[in-house]
N, C-alpha and C. Protein backbone atom coordinates (compact mmCIF):
# COMPACT_ATOMS: atom_id res chain seq x y z
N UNK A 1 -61.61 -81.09 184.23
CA UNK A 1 -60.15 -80.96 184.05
C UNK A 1 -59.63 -82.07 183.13
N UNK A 2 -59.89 -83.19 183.16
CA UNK A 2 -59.26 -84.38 182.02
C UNK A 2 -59.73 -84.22 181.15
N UNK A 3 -60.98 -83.96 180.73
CA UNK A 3 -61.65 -83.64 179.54
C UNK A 3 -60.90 -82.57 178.88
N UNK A 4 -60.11 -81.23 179.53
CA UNK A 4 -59.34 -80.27 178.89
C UNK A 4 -58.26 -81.25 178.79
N UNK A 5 -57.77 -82.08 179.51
CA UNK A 5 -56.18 -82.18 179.15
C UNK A 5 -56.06 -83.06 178.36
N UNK A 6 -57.54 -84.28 178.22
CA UNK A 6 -57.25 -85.09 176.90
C UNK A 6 -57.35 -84.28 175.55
N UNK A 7 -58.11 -83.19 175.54
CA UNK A 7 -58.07 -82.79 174.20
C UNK A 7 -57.13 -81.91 173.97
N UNK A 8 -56.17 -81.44 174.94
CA UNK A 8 -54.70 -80.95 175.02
C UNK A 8 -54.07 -81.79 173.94
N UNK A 9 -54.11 -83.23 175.33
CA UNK A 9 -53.36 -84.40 174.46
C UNK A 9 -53.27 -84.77 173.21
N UNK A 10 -54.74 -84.43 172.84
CA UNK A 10 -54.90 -85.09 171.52
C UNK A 10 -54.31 -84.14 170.61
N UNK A 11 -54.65 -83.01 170.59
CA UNK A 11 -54.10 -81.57 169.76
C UNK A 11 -52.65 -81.62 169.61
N UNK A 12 -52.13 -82.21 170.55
CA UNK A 12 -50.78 -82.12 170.03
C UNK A 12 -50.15 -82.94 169.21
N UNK A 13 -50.71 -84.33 169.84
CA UNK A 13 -50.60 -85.89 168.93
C UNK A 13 -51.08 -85.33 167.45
N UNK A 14 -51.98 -84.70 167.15
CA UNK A 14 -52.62 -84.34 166.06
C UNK A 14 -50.88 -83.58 165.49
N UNK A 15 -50.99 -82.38 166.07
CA UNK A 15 -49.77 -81.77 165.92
C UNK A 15 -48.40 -82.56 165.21
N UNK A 16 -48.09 -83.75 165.98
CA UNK A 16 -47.29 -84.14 165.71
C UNK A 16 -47.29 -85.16 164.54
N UNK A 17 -48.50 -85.42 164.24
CA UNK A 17 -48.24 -86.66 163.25
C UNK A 17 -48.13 -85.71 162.05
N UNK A 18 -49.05 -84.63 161.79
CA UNK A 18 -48.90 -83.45 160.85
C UNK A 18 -47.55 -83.23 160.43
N UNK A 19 -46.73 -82.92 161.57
CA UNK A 19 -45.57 -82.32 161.12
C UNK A 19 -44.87 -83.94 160.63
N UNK A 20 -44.99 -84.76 161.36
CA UNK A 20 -43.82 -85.72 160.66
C UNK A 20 -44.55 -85.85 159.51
N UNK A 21 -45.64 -85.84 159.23
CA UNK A 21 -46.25 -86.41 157.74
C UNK A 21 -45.54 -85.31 157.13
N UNK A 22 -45.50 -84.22 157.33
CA UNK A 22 -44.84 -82.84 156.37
C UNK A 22 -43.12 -83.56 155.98
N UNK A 23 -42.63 -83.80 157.04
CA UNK A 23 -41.14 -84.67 157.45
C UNK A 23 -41.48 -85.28 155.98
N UNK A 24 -41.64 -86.14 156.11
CA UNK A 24 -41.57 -87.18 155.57
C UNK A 24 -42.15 -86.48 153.94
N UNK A 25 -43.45 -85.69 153.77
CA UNK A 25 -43.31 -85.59 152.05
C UNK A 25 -41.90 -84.82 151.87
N UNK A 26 -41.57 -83.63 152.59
CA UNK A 26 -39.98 -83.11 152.62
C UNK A 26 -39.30 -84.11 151.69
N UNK A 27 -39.19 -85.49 152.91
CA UNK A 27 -37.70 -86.32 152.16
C UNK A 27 -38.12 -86.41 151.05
N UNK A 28 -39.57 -86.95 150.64
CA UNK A 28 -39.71 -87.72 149.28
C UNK A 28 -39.63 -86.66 147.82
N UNK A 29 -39.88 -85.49 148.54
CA UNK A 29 -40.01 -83.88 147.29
C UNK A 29 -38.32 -84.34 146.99
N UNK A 30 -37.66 -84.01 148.33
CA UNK A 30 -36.04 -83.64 147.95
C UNK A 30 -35.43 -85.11 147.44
């Protein structure tokens, strides 16, 4: 069971740095 929920964890952290990195080229395009 932790072994699923750390790589939950991680998938999302993954998730999230993705999208702010997207965030962030956004500001620098516009």
């Amino acid at each position: 069971m932790e072994m699923k929920r750390d790589r939950y964890l991680n998938a999302l952290i993954r998730k999230e740095q993705l999208l702010s990195e997207g965030v962030d080229e956004d500001h620098i395009i516009e």
